[in-house]
PDB file of N, CA and C in Angstrom:
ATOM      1  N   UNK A   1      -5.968  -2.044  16.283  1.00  0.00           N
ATOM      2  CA  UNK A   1      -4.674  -2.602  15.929  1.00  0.00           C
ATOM      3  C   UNK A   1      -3.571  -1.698  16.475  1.00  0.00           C
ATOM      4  N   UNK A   2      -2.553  -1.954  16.976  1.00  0.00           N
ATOM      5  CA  UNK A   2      -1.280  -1.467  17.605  1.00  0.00           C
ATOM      6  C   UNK A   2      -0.352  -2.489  17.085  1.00  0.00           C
ATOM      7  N   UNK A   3       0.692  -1.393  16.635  1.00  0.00           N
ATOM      8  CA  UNK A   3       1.863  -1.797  16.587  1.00  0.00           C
ATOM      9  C   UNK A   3       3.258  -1.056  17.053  1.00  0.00           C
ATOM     10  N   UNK A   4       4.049  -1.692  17.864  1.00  0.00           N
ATOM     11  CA  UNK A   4       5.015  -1.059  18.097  1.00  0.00           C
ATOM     12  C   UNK A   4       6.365  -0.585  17.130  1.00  0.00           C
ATOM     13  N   UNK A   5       6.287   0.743  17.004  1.00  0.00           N
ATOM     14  CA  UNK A   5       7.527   0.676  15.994  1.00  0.00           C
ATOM     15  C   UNK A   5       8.853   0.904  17.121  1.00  0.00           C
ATOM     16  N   UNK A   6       9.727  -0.124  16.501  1.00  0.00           N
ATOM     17  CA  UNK A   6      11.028   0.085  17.574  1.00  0.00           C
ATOM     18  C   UNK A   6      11.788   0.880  16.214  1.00  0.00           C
ATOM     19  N   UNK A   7      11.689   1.177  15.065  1.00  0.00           N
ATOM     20  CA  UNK A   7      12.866   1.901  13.868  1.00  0.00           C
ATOM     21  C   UNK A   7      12.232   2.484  13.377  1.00  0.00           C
ATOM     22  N   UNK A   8      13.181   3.438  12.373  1.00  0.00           N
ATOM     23  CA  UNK A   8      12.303   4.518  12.030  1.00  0.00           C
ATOM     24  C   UNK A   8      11.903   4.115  10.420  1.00  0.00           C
ATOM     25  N   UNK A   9      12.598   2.805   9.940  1.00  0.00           N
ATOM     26  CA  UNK A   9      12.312   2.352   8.906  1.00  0.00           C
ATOM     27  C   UNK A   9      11.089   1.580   8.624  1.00  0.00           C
ATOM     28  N   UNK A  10      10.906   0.623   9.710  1.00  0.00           N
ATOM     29  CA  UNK A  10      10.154   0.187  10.035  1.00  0.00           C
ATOM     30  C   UNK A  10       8.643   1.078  10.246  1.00  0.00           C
ATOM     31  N   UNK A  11       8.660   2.198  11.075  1.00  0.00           N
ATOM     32  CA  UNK A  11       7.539   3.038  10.315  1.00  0.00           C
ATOM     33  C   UNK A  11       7.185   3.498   9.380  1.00  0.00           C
ATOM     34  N   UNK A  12       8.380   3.985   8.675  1.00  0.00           N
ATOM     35  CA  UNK A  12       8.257   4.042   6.848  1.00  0.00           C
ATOM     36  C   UNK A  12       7.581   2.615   6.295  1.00  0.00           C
ATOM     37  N   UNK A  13       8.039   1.621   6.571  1.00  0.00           N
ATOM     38  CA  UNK A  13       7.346   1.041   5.750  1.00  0.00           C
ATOM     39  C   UNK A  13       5.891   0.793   6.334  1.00  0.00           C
ATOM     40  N   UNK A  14       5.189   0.937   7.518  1.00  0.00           N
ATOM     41  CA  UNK A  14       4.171   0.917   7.635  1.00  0.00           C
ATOM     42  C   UNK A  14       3.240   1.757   6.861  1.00  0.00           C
ATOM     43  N   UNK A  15       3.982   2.885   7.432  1.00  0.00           N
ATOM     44  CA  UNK A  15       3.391   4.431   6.014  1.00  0.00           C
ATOM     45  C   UNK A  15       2.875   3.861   4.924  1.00  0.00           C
ATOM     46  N   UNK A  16       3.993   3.736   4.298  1.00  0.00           N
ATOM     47  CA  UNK A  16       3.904   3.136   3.009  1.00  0.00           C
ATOM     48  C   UNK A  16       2.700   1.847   2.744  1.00  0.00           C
ATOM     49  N   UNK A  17       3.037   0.826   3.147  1.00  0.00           N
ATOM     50  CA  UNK A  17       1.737   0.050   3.716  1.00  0.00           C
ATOM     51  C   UNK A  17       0.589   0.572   3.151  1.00  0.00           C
ATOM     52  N   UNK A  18       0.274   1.519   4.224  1.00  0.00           N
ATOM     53  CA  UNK A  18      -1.312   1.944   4.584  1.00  0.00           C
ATOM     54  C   UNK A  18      -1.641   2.838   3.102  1.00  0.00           C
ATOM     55  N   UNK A  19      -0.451   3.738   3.252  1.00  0.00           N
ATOM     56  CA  UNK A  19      -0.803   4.343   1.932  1.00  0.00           C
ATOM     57  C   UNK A  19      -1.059   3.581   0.570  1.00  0.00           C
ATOM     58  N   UNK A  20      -0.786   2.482   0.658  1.00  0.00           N
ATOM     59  CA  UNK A  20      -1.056   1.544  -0.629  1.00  0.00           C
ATOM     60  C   UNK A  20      -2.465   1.129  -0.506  1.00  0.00           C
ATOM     61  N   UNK A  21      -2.905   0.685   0.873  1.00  0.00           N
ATOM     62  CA  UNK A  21      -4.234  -0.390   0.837  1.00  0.00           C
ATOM     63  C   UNK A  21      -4.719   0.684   0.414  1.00  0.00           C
ATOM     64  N   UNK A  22      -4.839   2.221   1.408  1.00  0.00           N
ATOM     65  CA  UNK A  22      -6.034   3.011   1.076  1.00  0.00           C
ATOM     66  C   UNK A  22      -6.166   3.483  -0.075  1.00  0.00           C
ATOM     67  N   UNK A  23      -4.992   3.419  -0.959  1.00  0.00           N
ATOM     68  CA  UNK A  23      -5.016   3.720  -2.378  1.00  0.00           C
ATOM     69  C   UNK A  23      -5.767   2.969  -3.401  1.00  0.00           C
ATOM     70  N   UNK A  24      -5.298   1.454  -2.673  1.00  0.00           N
ATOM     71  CA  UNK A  24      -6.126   0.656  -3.633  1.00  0.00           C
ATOM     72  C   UNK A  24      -7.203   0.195  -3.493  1.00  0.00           C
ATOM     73  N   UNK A  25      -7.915   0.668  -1.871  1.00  0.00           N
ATOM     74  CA  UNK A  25      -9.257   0.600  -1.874  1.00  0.00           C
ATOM     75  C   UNK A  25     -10.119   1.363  -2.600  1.00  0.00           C
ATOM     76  N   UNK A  26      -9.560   3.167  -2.613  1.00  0.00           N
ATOM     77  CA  UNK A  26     -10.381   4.156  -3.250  1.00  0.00           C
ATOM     78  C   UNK A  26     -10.734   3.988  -4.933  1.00  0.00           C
ATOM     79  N   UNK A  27      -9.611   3.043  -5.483  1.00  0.00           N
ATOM     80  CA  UNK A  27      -9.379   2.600  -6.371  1.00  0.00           C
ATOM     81  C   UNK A  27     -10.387   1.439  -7.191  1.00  0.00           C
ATOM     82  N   UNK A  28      -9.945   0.640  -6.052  1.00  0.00           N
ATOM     83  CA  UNK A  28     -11.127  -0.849  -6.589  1.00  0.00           C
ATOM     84  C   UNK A  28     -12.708  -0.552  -6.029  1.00  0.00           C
ATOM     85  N   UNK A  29     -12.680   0.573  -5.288  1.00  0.00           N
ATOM     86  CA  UNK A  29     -14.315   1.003  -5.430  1.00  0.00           C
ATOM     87  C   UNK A  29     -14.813   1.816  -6.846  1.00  0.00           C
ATOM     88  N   UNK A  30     -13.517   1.936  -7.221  1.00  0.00           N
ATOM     89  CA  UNK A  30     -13.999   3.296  -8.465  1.00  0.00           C
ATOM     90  C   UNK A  30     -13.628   2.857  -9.784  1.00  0.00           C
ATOM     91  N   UNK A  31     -12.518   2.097  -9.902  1.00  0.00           N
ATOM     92  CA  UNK A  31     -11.930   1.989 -10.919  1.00  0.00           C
ATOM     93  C   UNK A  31     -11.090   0.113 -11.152  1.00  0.00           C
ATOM     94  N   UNK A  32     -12.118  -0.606 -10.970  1.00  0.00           N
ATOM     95  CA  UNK A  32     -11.487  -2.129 -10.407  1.00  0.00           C
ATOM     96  C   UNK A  32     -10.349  -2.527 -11.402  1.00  0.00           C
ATOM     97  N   UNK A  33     -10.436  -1.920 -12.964  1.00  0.00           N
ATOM     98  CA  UNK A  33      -9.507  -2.294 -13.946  1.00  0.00           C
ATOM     99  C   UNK A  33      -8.105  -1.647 -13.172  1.00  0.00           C
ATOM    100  N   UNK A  34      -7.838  -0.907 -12.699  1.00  0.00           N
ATOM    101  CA  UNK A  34      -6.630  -0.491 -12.545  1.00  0.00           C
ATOM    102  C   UNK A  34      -5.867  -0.383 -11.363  1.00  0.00           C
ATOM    103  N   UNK A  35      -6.555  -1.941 -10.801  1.00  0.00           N
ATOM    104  CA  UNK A  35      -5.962  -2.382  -9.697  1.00  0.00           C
ATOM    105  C   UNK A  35      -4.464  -3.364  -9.838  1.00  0.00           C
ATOM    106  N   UNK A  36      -4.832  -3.805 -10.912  1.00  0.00           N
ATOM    107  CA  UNK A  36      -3.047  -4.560 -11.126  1.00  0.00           C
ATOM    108  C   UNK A  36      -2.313  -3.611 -11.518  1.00  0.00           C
ATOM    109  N   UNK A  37      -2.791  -2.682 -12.362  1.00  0.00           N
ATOM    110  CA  UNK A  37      -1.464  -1.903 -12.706  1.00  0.00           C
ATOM    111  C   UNK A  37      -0.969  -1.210 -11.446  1.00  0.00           C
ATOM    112  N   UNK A  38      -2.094  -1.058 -10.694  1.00  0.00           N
ATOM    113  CA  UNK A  38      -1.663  -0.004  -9.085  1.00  0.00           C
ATOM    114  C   UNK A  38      -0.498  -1.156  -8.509  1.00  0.00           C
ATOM    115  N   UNK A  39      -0.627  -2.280  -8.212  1.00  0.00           N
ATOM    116  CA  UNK A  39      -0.192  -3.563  -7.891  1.00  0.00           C
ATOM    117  C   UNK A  39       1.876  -3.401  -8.356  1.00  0.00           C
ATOM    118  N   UNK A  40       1.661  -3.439  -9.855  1.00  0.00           N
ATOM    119  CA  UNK A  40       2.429  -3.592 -10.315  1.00  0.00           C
ATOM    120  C   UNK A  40       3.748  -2.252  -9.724  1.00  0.00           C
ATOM    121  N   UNK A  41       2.909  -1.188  -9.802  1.00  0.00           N
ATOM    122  CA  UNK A  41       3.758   0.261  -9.733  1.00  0.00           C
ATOM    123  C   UNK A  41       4.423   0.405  -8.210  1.00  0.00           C
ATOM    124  N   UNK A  42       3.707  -0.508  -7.163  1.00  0.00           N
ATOM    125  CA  UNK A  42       3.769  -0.747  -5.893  1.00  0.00           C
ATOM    126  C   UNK A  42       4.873  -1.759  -5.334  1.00  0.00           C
ATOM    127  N   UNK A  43       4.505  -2.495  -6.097  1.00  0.00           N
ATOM    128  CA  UNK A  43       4.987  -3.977  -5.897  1.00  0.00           C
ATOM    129  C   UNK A  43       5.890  -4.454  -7.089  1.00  0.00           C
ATOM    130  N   UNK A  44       6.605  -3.776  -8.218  1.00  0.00           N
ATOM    131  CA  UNK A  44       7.282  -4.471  -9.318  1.00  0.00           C
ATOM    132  C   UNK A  44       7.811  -5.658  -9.562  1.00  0.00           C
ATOM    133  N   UNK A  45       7.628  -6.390 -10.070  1.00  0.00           N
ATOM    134  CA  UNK A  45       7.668  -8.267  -9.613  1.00  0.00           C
ATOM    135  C   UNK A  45       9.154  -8.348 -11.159  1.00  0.00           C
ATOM    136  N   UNK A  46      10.284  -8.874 -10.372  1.00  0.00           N
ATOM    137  CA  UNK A  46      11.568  -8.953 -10.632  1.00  0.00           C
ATOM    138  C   UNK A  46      11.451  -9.949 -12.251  1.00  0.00           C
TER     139      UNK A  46
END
């Protein structure tokens, strides 16, 4: 996978991104209950 970052925000949020899946992979291999709350802390739904 490639992606071009043309901003520097735009790589932040990729960062960010990745750092979430891999969080919530290490997570839902280990600990599947505390995948919505990971969800929630990530993602806060208005």
């Amino acid at each position: 996978m490639s992606t071009v970052v043309t901003d520097y925000q735009t790589f932040v949020n990729l960062a960010e991104q990745s750092a979430y899946q891999n969080t919530l992979i290490k997570i839902t291999l280990s600990k599947p209950r505390q995948v919505s709350d990971l969800k929630k802390r990530f993602y806060p739904t208005n």
